[in-house]
Protein backbone atom coordinates (compact mmCIF):
# COMPACT_ATOMS: atom_id res chain seq x y z
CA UNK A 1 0.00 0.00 0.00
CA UNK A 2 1.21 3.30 -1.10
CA UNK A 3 2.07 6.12 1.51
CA UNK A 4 -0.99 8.24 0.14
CA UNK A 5 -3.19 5.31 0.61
CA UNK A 6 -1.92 4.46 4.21
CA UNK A 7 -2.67 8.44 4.74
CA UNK A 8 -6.35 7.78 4.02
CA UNK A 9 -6.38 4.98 5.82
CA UNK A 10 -5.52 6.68 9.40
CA UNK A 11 -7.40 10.01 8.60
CA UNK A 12 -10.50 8.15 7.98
CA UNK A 13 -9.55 5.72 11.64
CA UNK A 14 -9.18 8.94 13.51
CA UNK A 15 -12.53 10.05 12.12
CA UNK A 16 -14.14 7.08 13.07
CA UNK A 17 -12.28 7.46 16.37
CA UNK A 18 -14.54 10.21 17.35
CA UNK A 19 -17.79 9.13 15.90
CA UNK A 20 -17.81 11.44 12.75
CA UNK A 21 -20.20 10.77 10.51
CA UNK A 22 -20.96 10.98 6.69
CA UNK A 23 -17.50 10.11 5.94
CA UNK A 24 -16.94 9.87 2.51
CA UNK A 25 -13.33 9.50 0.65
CA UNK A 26 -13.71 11.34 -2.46
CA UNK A 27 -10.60 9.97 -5.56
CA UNK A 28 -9.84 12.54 -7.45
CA UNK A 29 -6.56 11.09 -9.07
CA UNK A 30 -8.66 11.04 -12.67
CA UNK A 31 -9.87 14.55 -12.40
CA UNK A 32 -7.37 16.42 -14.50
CA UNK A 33 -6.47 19.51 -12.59
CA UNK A 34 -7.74 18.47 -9.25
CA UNK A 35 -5.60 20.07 -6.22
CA UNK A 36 -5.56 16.61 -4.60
CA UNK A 37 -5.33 12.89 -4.78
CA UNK A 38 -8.19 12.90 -2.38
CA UNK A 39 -10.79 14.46 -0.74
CA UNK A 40 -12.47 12.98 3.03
CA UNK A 41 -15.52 14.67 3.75
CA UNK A 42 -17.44 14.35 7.17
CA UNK A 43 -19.45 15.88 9.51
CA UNK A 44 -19.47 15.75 13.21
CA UNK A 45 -22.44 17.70 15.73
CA UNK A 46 -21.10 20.74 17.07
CA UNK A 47 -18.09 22.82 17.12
CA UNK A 48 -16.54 20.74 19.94
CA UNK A 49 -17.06 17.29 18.10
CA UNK A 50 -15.24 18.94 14.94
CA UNK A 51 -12.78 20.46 17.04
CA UNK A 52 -12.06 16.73 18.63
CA UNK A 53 -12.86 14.95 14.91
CA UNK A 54 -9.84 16.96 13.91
CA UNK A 55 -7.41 16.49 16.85
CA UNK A 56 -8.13 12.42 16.04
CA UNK A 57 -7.32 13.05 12.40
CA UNK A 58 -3.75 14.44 13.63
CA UNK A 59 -3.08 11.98 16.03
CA UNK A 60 -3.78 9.42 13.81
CA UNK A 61 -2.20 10.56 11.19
CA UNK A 62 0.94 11.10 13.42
CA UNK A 63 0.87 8.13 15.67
CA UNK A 64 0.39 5.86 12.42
CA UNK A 65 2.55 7.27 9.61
CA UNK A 66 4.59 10.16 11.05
CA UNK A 67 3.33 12.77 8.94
CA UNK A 68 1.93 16.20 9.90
CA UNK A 69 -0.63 18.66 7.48
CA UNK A 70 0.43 21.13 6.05
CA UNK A 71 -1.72 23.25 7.56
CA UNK A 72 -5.54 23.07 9.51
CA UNK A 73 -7.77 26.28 8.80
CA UNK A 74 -11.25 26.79 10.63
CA UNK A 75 -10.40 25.72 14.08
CA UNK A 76 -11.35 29.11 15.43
CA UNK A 77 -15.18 28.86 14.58
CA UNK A 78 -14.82 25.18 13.93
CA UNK A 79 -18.28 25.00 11.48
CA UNK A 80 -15.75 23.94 8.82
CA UNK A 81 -12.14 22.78 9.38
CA UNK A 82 -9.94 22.30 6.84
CA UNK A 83 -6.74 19.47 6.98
CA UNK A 84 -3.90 19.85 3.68
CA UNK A 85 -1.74 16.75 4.23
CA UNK A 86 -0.70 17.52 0.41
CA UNK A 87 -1.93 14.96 -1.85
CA UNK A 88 -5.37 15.07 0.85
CA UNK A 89 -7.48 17.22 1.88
CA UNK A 90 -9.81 16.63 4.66
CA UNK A 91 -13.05 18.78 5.36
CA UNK A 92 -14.91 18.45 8.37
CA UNK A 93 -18.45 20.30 8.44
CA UNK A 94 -21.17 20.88 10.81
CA UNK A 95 -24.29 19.38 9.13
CA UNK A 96 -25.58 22.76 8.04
CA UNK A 97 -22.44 24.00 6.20
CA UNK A 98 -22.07 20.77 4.15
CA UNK A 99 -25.18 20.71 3.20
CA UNK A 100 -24.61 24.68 2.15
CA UNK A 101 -20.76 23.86 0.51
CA UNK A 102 -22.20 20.55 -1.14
CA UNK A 103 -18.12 19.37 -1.95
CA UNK A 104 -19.30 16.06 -2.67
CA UNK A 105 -21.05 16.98 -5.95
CA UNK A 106 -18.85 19.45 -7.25
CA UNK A 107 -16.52 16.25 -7.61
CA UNK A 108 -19.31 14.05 -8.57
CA UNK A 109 -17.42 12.76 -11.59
CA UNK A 110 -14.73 11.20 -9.59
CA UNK A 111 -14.98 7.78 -7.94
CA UNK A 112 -16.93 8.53 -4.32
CA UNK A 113 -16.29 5.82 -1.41
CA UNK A 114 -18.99 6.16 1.34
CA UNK A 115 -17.70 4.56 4.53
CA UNK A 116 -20.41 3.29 7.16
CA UNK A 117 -21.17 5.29 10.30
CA UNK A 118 -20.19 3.31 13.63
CA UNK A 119 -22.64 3.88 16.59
């Protein structure tokens, strides 16, 4: 498994980690001029959940691979936080605000992976 894949891998476990929901892994490697390999979209209740979806999402990411993003935008008002680990990008949106932003189907020509909620 490729480094970008194993990235996926342990953003999407640290989501899980924290009960986000709505994950979905969006492949964008086919969509010429896309900024990104991929795209993880999910959604978590509140501002604290998203603030501790994202937290997960680094340790994860750190614990399992040893890499770090680039940088995390939105913590502040945390209705939308933004991860750039380079070849992926991970949003995490309250409920209203994806629904608003809609990334999934501005990519819907690329290969979307919907990964099951765990209660």
């Amino acid at each position: 498994m490729n480094q970008t894949n194993l990235l996926v891998e342990a953003i999407v476990k640290g989501l899980q980690e924290k009960k986000g929901h709505g994950i979905v892994v969006v492949d964008l490697r086919e969509i010429q001029g896309a900024i990104c390999q991929y795209m993880v979209i999910c959604e978590g209740n509140n501002p604290n959940q998203i603030s501790s979806l994202s937290d997960s999402v680094w340790e994860m990411v750190h614990h399992d691979i040893k890499e770090k993003p680039v940088s995390v935008q939105g913590l502040r008002n945390a209705q939308w936080v933004g991860m750039d680990y380079g070849t992926v990008l991970v949003h995490i949106f309250l409920p209203e605000t994806r629904s608003f932003y809609r990334l999934e189907s501005l990519w819907e020509d690329s290969k979307i992976k919907r990964i099951p909620d765990i209660d």
